[in-house]
C-alpha atoms as a PDB file:
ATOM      1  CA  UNK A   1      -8.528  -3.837  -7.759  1.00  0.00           C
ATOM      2  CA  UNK A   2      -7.859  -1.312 -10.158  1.00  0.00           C
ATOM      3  CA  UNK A   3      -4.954   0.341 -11.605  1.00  0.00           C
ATOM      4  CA  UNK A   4      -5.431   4.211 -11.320  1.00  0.00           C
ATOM      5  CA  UNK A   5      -1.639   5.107 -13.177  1.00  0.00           C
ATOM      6  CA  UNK A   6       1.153   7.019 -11.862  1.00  0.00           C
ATOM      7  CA  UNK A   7       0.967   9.446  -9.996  1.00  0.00           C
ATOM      8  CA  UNK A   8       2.697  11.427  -6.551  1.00  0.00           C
ATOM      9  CA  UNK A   9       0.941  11.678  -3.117  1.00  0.00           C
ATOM     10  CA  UNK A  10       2.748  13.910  -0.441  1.00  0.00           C
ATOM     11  CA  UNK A  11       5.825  13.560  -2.701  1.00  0.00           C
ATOM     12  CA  UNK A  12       6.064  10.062  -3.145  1.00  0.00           C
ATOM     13  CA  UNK A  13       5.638   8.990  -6.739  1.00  0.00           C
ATOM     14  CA  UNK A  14       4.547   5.541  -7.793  1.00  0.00           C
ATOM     15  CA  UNK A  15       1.574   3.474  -8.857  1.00  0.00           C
ATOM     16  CA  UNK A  16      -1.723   3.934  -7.328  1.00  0.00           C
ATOM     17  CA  UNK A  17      -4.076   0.770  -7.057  1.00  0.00           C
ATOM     18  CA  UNK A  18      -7.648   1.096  -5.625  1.00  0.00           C
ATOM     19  CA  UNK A  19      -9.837  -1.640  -4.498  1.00  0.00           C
ATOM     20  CA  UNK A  20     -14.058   0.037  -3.691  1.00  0.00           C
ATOM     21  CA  UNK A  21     -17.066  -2.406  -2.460  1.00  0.00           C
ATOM     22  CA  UNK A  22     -14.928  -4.682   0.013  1.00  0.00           C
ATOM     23  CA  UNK A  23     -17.063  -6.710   2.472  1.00  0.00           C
ATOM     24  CA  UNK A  24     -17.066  -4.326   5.130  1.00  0.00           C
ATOM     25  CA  UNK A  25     -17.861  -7.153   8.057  1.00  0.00           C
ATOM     26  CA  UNK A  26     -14.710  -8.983   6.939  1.00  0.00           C
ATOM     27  CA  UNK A  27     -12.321  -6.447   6.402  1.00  0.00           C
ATOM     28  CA  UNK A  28     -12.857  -4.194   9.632  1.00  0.00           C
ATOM     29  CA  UNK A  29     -15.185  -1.964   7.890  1.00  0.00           C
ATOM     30  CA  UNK A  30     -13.130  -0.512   5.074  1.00  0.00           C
ATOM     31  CA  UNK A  31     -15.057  -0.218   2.206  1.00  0.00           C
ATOM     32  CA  UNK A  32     -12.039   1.272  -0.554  1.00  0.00           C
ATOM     33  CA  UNK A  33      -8.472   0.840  -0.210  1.00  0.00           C
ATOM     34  CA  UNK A  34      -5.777   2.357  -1.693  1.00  0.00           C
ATOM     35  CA  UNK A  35      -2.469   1.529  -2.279  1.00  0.00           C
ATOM     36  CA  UNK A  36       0.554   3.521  -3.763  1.00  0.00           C
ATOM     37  CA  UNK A  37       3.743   1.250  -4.660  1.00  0.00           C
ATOM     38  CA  UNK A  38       6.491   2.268  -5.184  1.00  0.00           C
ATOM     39  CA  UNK A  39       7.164   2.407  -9.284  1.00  0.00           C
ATOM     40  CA  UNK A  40      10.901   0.485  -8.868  1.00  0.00           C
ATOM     41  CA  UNK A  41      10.544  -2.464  -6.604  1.00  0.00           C
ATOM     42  CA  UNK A  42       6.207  -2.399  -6.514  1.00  0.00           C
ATOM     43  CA  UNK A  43       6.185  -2.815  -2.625  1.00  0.00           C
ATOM     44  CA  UNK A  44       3.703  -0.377  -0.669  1.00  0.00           C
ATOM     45  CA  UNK A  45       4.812   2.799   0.105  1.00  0.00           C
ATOM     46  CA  UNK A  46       1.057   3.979   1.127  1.00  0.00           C
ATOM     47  CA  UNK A  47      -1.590   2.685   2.254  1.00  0.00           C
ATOM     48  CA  UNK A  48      -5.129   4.268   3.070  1.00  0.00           C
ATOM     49  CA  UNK A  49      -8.440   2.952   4.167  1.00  0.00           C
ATOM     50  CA  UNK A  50     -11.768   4.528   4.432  1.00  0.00           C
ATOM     51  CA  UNK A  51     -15.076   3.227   5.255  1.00  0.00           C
ATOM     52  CA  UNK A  52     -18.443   3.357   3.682  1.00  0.00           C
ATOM     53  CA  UNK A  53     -18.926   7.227   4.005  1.00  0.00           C
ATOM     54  CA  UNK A  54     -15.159   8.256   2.768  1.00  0.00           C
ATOM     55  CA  UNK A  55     -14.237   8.670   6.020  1.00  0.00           C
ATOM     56  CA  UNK A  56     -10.215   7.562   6.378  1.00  0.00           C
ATOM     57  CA  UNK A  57     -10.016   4.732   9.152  1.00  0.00           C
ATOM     58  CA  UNK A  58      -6.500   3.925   8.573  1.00  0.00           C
ATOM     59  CA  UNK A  59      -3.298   5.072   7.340  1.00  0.00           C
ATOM     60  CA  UNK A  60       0.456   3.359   6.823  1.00  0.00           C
ATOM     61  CA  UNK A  61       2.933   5.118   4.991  1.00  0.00           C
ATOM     62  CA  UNK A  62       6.364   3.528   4.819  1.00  0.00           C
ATOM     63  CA  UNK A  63       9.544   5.516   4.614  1.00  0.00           C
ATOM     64  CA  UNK A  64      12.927   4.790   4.634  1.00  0.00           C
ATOM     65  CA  UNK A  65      12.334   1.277   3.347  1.00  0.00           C
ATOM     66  CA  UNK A  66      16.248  -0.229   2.811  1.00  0.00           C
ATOM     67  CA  UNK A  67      15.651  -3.698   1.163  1.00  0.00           C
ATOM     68  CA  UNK A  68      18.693  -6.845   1.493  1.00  0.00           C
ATOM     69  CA  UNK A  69      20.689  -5.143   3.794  1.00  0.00           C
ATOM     70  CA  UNK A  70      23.582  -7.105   4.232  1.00  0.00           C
ATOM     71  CA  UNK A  71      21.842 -10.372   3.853  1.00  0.00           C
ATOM     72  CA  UNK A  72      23.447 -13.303   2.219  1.00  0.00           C
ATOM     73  CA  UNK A  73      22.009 -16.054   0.931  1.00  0.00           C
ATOM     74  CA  UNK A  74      23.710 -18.198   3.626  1.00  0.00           C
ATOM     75  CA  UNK A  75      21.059 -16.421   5.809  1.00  0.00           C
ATOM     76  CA  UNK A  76      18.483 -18.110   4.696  1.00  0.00           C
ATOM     77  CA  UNK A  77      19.332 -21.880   5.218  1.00  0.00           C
ATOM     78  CA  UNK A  78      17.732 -23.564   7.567  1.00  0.00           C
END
Protein backbone atom coordinates (compact mmCIF):
# COMPACT_ATOMS: atom_id res chain seq x y z
CA UNK A 1 0.00 0.00 0.00
CA UNK A 2 1.08 3.28 -0.79
CA UNK A 3 0.18 6.71 0.06
CA UNK A 4 -0.32 8.74 -3.24
CA UNK A 5 -1.34 12.40 -1.17
CA UNK A 6 -4.35 14.40 -1.43
CA UNK A 7 -6.05 14.81 -3.95
CA UNK A 8 -10.07 15.11 -5.53
CA UNK A 9 -11.70 12.43 -7.78
CA UNK A 10 -15.21 13.36 -9.27
CA UNK A 11 -15.29 16.05 -6.54
CA UNK A 12 -14.58 14.21 -3.61
CA UNK A 13 -11.37 15.27 -1.93
CA UNK A 14 -9.37 13.07 0.39
CA UNK A 15 -6.42 10.73 0.58
CA UNK A 16 -5.65 8.39 -2.13
CA UNK A 17 -3.95 4.95 -1.16
CA UNK A 18 -2.92 2.43 -3.90
CA UNK A 19 -2.05 -1.11 -3.43
CA UNK A 20 -0.34 -2.79 -7.37
CA UNK A 21 0.91 -6.65 -7.62
CA UNK A 22 -1.98 -8.29 -5.43
CA UNK A 23 -2.28 -12.09 -5.87
CA UNK A 24 -4.69 -12.04 -8.50
CA UNK A 25 -6.06 -15.88 -7.72
CA UNK A 26 -6.85 -14.71 -4.17
CA UNK A 27 -8.28 -11.51 -4.56
CA UNK A 28 -10.79 -12.15 -7.58
CA UNK A 29 -8.34 -11.04 -10.07
CA UNK A 30 -7.63 -7.45 -9.12
CA UNK A 31 -4.26 -6.74 -9.57
CA UNK A 32 -4.19 -2.63 -8.12
CA UNK A 33 -6.58 -1.16 -5.85
CA UNK A 34 -7.31 2.09 -5.00
CA UNK A 35 -8.76 3.68 -2.29
CA UNK A 36 -9.76 7.40 -1.61
CA UNK A 37 -10.68 8.19 2.21
CA UNK A 38 -12.11 10.62 3.18
CA UNK A 39 -9.36 13.33 4.73
CA UNK A 40 -11.69 13.91 8.20
CA UNK A 41 -12.80 10.60 9.53
CA UNK A 42 -10.21 8.24 6.97
CA UNK A 43 -13.16 5.82 6.07
CA UNK A 44 -13.51 4.94 2.19
CA UNK A 45 -15.26 7.13 0.18
CA UNK A 46 -13.93 5.28 -3.18
CA UNK A 47 -12.99 2.40 -4.07
CA UNK A 48 -11.68 1.03 -7.55
CA UNK A 49 -10.31 -2.21 -8.78
CA UNK A 50 -8.71 -3.16 -11.97
CA UNK A 51 -7.12 -6.24 -13.13
CA UNK A 52 -3.86 -7.12 -14.68
CA UNK A 53 -4.38 -5.11 -17.99
CA UNK A 54 -5.89 -1.73 -16.23
CA UNK A 55 -9.03 -2.75 -17.02
CA UNK A 56 -11.62 -1.47 -13.98
CA UNK A 57 -13.47 -4.68 -12.58
CA UNK A 58 -15.06 -2.96 -9.77
CA UNK A 59 -16.24 0.19 -8.43
CA UNK A 60 -17.89 1.42 -4.81
CA UNK A 61 -18.24 4.89 -4.16
CA UNK A 62 -19.98 5.84 -0.94
CA UNK A 63 -22.06 8.95 -0.56
CA UNK A 64 -24.05 10.31 1.92
CA UNK A 65 -22.17 8.47 4.65
CA UNK A 66 -23.93 9.94 8.20
CA UNK A 67 -21.77 8.32 11.00
CA UNK A 68 -23.43 7.80 15.03
CA UNK A 69 -26.69 8.70 14.17
CA UNK A 70 -28.51 8.78 17.18
CA UNK A 71 -26.67 5.98 18.78
CA UNK A 72 -25.96 5.89 22.43
CA UNK A 73 -23.67 4.07 24.09
CA UNK A 74 -26.49 2.15 25.86
CA UNK A 75 -26.82 0.64 22.32
CA UNK A 76 -24.12 -1.22 22.47
CA UNK A 77 -24.49 -3.44 25.66
CA UNK A 78 -25.09 -6.67 25.29
Amino acid sequence: MEFKGDTAVEGLKGLLLEATGCDTAKYHGTWKEILLLDPDNHLPVLIEQFDSSGELIHRVRIKDLKLNRGLKEEDFRL
